[in-house]
C-alpha atoms as a PDB file:
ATOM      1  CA  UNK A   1     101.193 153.387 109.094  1.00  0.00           C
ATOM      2  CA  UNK A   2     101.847 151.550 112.182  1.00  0.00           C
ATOM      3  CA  UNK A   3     101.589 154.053 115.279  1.00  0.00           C
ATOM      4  CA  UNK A   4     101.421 153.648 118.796  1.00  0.00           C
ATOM      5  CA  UNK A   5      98.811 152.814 121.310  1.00  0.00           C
ATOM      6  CA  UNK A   6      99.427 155.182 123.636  1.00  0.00           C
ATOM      7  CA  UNK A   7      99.315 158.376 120.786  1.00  0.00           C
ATOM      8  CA  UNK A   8      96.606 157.536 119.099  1.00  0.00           C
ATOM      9  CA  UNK A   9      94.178 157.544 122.703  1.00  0.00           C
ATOM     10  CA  UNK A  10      96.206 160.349 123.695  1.00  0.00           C
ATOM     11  CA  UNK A  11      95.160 162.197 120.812  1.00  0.00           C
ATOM     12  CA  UNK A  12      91.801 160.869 120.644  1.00  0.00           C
ATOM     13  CA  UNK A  13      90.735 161.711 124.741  1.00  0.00           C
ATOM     14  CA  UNK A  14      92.471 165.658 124.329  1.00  0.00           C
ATOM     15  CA  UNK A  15      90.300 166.343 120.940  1.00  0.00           C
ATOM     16  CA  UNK A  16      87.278 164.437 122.875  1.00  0.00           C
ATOM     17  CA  UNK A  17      86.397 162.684 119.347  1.00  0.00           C
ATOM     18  CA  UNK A  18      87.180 158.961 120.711  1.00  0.00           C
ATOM     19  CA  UNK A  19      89.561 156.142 119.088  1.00  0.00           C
ATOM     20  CA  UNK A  20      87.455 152.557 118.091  1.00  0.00           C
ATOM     21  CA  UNK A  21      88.949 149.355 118.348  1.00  0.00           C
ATOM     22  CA  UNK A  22      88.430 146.530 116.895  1.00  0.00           C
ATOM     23  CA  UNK A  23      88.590 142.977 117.317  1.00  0.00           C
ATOM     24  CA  UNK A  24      89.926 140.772 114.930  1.00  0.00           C
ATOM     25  CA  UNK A  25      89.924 136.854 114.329  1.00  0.00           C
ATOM     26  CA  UNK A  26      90.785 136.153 110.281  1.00  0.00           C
ATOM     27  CA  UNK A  27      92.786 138.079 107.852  1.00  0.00           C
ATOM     28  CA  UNK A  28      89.797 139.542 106.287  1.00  0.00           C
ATOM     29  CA  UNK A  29      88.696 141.154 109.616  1.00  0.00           C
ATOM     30  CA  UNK A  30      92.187 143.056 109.384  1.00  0.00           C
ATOM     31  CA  UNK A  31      91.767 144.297 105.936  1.00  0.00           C
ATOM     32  CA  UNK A  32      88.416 145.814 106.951  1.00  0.00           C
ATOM     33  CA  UNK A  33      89.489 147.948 109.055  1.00  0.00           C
ATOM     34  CA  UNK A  34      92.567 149.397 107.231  1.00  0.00           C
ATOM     35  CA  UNK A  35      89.949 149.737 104.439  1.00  0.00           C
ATOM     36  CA  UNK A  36      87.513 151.879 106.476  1.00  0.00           C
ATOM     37  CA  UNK A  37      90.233 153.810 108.228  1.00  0.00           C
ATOM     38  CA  UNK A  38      92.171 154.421 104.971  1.00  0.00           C
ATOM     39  CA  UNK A  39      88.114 155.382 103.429  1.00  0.00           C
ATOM     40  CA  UNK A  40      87.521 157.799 106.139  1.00  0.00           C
ATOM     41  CA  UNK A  41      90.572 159.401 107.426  1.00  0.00           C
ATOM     42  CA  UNK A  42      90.201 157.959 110.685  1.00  0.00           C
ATOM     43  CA  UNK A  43      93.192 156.447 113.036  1.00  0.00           C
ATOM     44  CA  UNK A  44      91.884 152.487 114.601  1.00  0.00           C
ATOM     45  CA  UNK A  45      93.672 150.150 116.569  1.00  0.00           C
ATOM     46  CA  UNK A  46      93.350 147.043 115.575  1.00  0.00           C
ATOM     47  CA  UNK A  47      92.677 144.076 119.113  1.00  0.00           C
ATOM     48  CA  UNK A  48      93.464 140.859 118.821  1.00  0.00           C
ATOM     49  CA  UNK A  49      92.270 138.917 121.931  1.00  0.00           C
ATOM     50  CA  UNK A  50      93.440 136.001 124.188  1.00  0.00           C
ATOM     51  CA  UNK A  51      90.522 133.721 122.860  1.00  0.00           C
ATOM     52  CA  UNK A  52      91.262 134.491 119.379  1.00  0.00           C
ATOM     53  CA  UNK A  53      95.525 133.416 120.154  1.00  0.00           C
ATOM     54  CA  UNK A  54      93.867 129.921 121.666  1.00  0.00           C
ATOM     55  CA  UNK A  55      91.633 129.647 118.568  1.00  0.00           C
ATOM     56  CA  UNK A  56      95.300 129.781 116.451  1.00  0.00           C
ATOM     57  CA  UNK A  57      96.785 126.987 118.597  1.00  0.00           C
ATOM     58  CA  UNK A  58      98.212 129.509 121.089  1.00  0.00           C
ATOM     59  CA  UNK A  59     100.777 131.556 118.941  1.00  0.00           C
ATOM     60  CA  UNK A  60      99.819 135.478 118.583  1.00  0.00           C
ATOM     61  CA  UNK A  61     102.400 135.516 116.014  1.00  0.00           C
ATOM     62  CA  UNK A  62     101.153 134.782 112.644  1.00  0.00           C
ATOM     63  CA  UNK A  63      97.729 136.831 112.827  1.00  0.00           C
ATOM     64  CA  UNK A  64      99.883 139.730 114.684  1.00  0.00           C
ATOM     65  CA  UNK A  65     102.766 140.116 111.694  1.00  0.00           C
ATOM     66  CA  UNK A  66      99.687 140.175 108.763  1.00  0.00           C
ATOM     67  CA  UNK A  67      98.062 143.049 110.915  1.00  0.00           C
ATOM     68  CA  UNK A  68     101.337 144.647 111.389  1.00  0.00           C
ATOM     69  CA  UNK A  69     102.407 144.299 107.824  1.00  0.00           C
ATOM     70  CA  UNK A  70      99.096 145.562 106.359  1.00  0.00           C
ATOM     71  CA  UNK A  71      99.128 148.553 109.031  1.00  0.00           C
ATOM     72  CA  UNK A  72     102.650 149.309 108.075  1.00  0.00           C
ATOM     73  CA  UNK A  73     101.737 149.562 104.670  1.00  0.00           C
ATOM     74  CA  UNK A  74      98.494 151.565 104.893  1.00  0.00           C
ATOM     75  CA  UNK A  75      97.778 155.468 104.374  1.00  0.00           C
ATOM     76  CA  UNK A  76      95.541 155.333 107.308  1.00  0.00           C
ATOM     77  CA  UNK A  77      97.197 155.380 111.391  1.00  0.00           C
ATOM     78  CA  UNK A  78      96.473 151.791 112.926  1.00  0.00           C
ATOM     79  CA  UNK A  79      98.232 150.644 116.279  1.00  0.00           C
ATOM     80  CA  UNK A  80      98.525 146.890 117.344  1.00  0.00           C
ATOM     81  CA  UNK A  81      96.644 146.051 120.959  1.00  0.00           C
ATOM     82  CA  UNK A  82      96.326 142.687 122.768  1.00  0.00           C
ATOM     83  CA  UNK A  83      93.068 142.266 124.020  1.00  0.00           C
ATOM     84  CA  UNK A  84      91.382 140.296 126.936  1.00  0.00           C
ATOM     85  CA  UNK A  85      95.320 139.062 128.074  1.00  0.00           C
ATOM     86  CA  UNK A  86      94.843 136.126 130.965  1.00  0.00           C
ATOM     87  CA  UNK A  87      98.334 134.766 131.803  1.00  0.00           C
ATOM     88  CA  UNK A  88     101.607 136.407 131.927  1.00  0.00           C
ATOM     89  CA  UNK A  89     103.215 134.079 128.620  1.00  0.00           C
ATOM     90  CA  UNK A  90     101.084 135.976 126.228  1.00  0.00           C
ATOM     91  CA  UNK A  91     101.728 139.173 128.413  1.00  0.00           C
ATOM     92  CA  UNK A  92     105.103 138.875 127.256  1.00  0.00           C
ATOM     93  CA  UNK A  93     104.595 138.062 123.733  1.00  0.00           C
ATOM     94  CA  UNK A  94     103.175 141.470 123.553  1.00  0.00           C
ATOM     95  CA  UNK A  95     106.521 143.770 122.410  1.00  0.00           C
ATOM     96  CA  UNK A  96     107.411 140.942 120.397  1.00  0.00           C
ATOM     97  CA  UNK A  97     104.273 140.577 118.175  1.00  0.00           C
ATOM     98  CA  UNK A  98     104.250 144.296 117.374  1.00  0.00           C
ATOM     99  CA  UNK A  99     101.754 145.381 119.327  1.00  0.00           C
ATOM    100  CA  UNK A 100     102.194 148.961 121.100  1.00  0.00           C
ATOM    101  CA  UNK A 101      99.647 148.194 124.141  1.00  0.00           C
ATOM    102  CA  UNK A 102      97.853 145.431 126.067  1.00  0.00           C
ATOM    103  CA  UNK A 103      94.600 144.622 128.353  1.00  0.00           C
ATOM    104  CA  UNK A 104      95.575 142.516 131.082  1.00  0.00           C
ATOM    105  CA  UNK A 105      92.635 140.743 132.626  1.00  0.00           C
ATOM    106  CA  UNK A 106      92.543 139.513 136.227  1.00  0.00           C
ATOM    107  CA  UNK A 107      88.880 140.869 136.625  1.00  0.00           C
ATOM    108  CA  UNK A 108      87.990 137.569 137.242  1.00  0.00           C
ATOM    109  CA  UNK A 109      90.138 137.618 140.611  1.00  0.00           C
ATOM    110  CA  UNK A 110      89.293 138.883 143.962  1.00  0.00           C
ATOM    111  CA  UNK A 111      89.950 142.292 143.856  1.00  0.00           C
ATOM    112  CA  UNK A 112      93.217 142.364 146.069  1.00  0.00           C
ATOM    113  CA  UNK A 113      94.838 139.761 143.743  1.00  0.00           C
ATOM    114  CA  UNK A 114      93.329 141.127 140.385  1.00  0.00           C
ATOM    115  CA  UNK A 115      95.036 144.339 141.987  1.00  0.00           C
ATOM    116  CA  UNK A 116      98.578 142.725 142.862  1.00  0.00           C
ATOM    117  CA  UNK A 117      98.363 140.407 139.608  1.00  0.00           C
ATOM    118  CA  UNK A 118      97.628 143.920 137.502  1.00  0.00           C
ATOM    119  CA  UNK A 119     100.600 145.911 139.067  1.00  0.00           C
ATOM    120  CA  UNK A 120     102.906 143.471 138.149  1.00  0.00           C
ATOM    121  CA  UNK A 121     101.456 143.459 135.009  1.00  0.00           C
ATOM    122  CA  UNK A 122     101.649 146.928 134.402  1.00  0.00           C
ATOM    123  CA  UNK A 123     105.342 146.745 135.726  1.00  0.00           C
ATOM    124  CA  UNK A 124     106.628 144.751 133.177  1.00  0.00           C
ATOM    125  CA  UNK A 125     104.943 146.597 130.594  1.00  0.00           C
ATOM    126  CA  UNK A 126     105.867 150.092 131.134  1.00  0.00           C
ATOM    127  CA  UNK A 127     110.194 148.567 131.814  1.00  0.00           C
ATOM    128  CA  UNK A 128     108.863 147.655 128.029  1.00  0.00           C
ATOM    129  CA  UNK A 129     107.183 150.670 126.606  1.00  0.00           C
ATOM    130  CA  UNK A 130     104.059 149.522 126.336  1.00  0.00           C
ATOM    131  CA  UNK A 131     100.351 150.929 127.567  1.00  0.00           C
ATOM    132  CA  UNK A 132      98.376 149.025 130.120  1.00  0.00           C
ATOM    133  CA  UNK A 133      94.564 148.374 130.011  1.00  0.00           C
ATOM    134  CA  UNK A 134      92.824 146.448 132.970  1.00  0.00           C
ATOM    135  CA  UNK A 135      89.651 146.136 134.340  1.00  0.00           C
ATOM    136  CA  UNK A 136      88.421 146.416 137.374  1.00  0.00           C
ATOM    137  CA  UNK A 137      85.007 143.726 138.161  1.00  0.00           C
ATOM    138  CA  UNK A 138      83.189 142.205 135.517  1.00  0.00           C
ATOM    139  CA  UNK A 139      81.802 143.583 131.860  1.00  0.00           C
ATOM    140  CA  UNK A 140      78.494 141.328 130.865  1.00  0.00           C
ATOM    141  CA  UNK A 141      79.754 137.909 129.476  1.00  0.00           C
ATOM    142  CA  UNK A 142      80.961 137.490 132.745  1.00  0.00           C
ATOM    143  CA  UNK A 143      77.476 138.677 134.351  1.00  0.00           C
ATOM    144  CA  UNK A 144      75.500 140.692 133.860  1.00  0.00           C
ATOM    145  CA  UNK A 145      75.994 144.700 132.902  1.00  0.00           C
ATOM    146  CA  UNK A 146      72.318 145.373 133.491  1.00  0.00           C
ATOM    147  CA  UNK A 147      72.353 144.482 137.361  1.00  0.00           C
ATOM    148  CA  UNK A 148      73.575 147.411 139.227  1.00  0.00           C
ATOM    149  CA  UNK A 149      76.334 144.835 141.165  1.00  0.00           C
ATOM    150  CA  UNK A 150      78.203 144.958 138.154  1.00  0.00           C
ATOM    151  CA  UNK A 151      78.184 148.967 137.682  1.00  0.00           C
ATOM    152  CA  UNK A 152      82.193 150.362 138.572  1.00  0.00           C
ATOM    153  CA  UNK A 153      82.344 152.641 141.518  1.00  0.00           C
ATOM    154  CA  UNK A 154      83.856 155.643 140.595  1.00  0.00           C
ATOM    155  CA  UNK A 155      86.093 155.593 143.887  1.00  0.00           C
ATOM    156  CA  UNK A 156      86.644 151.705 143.746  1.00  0.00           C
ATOM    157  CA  UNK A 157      88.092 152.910 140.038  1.00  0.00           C
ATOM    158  CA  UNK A 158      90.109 155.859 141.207  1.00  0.00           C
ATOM    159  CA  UNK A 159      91.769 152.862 143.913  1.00  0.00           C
ATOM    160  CA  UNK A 160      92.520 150.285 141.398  1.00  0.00           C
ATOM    161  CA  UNK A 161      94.087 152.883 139.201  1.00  0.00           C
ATOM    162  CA  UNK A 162      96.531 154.569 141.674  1.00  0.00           C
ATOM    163  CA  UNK A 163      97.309 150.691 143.145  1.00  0.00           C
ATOM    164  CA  UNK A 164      98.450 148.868 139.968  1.00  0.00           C
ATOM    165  CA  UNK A 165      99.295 152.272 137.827  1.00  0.00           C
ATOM    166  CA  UNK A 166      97.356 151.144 134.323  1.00  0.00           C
ATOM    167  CA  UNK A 167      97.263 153.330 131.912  1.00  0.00           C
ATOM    168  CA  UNK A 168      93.812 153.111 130.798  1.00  0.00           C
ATOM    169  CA  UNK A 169      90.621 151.373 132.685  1.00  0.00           C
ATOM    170  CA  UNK A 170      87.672 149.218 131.055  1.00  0.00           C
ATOM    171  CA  UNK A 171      84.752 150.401 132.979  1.00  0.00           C
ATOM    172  CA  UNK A 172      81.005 148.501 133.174  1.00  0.00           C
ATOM    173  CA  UNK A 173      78.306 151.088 132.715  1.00  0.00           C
ATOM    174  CA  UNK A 174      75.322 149.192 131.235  1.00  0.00           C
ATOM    175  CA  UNK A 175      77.281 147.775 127.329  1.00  0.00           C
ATOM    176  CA  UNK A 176      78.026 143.847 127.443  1.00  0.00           C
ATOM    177  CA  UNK A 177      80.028 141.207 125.696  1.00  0.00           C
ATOM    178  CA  UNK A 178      78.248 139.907 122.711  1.00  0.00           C
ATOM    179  CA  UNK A 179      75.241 141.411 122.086  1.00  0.00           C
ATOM    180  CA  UNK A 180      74.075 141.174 118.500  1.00  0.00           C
ATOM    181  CA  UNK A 181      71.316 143.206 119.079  1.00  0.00           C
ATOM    182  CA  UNK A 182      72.430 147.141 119.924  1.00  0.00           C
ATOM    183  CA  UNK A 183      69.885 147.887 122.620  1.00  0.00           C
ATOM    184  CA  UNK A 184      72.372 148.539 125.512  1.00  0.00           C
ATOM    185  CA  UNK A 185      71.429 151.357 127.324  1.00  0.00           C
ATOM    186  CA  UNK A 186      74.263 153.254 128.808  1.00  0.00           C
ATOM    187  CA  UNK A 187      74.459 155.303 132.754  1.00  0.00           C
ATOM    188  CA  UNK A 188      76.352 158.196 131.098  1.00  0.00           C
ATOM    189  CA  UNK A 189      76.071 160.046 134.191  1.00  0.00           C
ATOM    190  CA  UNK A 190      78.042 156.941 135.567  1.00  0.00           C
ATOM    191  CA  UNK A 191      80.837 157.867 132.726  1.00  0.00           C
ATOM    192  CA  UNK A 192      80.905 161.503 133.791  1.00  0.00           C
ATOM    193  CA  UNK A 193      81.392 160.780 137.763  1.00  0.00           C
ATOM    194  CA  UNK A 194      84.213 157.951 136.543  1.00  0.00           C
ATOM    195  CA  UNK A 195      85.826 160.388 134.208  1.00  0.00           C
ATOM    196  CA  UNK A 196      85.847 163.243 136.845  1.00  0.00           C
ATOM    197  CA  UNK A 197      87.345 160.601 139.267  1.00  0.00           C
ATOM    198  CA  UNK A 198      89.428 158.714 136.937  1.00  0.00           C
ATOM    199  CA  UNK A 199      92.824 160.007 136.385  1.00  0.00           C
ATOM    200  CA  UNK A 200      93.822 157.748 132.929  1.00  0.00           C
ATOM    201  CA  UNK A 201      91.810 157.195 129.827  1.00  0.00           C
ATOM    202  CA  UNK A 202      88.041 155.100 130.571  1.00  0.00           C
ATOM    203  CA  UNK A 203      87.161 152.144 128.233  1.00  0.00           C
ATOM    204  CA  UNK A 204      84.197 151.004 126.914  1.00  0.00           C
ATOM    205  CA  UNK A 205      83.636 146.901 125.873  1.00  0.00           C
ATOM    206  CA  UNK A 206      80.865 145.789 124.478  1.00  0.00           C
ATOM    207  CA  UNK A 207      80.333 148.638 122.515  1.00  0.00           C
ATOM    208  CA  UNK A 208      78.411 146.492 119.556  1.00  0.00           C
ATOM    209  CA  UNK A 209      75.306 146.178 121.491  1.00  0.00           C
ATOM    210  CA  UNK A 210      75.282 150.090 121.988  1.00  0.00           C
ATOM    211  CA  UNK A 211      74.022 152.476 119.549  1.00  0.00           C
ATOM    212  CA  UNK A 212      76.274 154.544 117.214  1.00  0.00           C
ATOM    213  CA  UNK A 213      74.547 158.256 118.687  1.00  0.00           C
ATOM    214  CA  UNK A 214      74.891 156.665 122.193  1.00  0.00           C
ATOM    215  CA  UNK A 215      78.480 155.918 121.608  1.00  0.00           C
ATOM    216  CA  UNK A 216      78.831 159.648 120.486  1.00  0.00           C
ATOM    217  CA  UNK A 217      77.364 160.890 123.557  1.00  0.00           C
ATOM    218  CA  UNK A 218      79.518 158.419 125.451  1.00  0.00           C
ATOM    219  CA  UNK A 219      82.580 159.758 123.957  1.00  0.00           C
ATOM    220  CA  UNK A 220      81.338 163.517 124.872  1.00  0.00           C
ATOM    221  CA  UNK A 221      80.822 162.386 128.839  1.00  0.00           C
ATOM    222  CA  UNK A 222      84.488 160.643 128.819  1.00  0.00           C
ATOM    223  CA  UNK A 223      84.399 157.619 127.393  1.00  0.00           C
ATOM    224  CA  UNK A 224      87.509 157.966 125.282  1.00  0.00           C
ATOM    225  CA  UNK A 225      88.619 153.819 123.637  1.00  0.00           C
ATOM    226  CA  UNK A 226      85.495 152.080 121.785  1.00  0.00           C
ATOM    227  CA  UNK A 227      85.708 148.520 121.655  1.00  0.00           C
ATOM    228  CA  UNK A 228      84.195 146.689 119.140  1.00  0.00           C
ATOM    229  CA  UNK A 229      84.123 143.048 118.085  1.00  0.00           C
ATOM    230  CA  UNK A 230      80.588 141.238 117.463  1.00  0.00           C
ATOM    231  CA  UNK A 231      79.752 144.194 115.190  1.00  0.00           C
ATOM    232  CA  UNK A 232      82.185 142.730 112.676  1.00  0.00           C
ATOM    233  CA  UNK A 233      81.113 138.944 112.871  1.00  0.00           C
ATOM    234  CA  UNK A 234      77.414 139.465 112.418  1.00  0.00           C
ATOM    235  CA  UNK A 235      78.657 141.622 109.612  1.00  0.00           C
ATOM    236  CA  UNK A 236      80.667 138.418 108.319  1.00  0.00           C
ATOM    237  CA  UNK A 237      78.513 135.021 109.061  1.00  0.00           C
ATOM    238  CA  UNK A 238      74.956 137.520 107.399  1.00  0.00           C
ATOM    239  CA  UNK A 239      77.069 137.688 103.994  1.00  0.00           C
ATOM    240  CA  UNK A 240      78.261 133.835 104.299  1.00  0.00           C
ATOM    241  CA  UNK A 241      75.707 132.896 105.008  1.00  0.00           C
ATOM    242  CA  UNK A 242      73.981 134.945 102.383  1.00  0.00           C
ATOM    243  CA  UNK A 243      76.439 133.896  99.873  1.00  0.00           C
ATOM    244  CA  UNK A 244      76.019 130.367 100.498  1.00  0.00           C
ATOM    245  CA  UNK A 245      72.210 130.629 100.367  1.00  0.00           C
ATOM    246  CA  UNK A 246      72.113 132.237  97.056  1.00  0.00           C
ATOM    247  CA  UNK A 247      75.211 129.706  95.843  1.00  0.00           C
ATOM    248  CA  UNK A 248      74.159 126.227  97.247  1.00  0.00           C
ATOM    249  CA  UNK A 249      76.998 124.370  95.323  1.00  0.00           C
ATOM    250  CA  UNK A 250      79.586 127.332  96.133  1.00  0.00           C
ATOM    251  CA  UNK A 251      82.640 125.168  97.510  1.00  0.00           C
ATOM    252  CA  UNK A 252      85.262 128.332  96.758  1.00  0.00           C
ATOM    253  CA  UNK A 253      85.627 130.256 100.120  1.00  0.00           C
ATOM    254  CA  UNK A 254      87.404 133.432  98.317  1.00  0.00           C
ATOM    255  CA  UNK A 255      83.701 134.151  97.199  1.00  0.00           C
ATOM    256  CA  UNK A 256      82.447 133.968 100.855  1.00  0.00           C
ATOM    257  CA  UNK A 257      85.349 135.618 102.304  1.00  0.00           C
ATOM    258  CA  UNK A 258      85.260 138.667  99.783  1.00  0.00           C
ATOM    259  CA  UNK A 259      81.780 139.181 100.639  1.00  0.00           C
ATOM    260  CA  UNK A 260      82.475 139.070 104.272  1.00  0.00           C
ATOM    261  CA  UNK A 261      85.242 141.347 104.025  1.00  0.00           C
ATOM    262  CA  UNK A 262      82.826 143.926 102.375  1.00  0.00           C
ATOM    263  CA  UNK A 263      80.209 143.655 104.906  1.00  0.00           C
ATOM    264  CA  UNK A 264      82.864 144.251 107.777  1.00  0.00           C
ATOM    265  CA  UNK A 265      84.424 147.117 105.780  1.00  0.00           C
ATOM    266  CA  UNK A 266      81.123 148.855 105.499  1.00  0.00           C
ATOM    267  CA  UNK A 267      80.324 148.584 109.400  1.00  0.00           C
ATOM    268  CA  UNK A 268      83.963 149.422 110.352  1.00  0.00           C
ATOM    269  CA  UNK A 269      83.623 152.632 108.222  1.00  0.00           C
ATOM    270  CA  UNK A 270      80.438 153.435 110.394  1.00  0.00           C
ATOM    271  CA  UNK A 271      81.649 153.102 113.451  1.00  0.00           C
ATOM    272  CA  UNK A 272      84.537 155.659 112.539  1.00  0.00           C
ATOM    273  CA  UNK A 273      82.324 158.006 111.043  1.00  0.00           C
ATOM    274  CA  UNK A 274      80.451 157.835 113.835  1.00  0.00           C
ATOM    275  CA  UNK A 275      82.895 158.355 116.344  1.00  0.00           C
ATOM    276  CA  UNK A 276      84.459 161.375 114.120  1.00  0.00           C
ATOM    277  CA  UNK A 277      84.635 164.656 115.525  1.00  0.00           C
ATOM    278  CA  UNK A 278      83.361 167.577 113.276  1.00  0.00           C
ATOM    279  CA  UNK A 279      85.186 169.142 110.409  1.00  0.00           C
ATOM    280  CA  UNK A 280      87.560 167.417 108.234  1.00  0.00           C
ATOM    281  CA  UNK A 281      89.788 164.397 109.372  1.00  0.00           C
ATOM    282  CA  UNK A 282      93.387 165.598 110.700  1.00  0.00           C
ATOM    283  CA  UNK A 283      96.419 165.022 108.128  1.00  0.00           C
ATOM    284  CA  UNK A 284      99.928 165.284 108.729  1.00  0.00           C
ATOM    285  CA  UNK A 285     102.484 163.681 111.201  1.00  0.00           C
ATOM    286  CA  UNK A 286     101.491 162.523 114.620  1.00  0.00           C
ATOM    287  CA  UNK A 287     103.571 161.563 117.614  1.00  0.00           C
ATOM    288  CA  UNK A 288     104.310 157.791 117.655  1.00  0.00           C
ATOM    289  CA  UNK A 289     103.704 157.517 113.836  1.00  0.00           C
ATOM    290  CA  UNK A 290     106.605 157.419 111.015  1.00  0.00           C
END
């Protein structure tokens, strides 16, 4: 079922247990993660980012309705978020599309205009119902996670919060874009000093490089939204490319692709369980689901 944003992090940062989400490029990376969610019980929402709308030519729309459509139709509770948002067109695609929430990025500003450029932001969103994500500095891809110059200041964060009035806040505390390898080492007493200072929800990007028992313990000092995207294409391009090496002469993608789609499915479906708080998965209604 297609839920909201805003309910499912709710939800996720009162029980401490943590919501991932999960970056998305092809249709198969969609029907991963309603698998996994639907296999264990466990809400997602499903990103799809800036880079990935310029990789379709610029229009959020087709890749947005399959996810909706397939969340819509699913036992398991999925919301729609816009990841990684750069300029104020796509900002405003973002009710339209389906999607419940959005990260609006100015981090690559000076501060005072990635502040003035995220209030307005945030503005327009909430006259729209929707729940605003920025972030404040750079997250490694940018730079680097592992200098201490790229660490958020818990007060600097408390600031940029109260000044644009986001709803949630991607924090740098040691994860980075892109890592294939999951060796990041994480300042969780960083987390616990930005979630004691912090009034709104703290997000973590990056979070493929990090461990799944660090990204527990990162939940239980405050983290609350997971972000995950490079998990999933390792997880695809090892079973292509596996596929292809066992199949020289394959030239039928759907082979390829299923495999791919199994591979994701399988390291979605960790990530959950990993983030899942003890005892059995919650059932029933939820606010901001049908």
């Amino acid at each position: 079922m297609l839920c909201r944003s805003a309910d499912l992090i709710a939800e996720a940062r009162t029980s401490g247990s943590g919501i991932a989400a999960f970056n998305v490029i092809t249709l198969e990376h969609v029907q991963a993660v309603v698998e996994a969610a639907q296999r264990t019980g466990r809400p997602a929402i499903v990103q799809i980012s800036h880079n990935v709308v310029r990789h379709y030519g610029g229009d959020v729309m087709p890749l947005a309705a399959a996810t909706t459509a397939a969340a819509a139709s699913s036992r398991a509770r999925l919301a729609l978020h816009l990841d990684h948002v750069e300029d104020v067109a796509l900002l405003h695609r973002t009710a339209q599309c389906g999607a419940s929430s959005v990260m609006y990025d100015a981090s690559r500003m000076p501060d005072e205009e990635n502040i003035a450029a995220t209030r307005a932001a945030a503005r327009w969103a909430h006259e729209h119902g929707l729940f605003v994500e920025a972030e404040l500095g750079e997250i490694g891809g940018k730079g680097s996670a592992h200098l201490p110059g790229v660490r958020t200041d818990p007060g600097d964060a408390a600031r940029f919060v109260a000044e644009t009035g986001v709803d949630a806040l991607a924090v740098a505390v040691g994860s980075s874009h892109a890592m294939i390898t999951r060796t990041a080492a994480l300042d969780l007493d960083l987390i616990s000093r930005l979630r004691d200072e912090v009034p709104v929800p703290l997000v973590l990007h990056g979070s493929s490089g990090v461990p799944h028992a660090t990204l527990r313990v990162a939940v239980e000092h405050g983290m609350t939204k997971i972000n995950v995207g490079t998990l999933l294409n390792v997880a695809f391009t090892r079973a292509v490319r596996e596929a292809l090496a066992d199949a020289p002469d394959l030239v039928d993608p759907r082979r390829c692709l299923t495999l791919a789609r199994g591979a994701m499915t399988e390291a979605v479906a960790d990530c959950l369980t990993a983030l899942a708080p003890p005892g059995p998965p919650r059932r029933g209604r939820f606010p901001g689901c049908p």
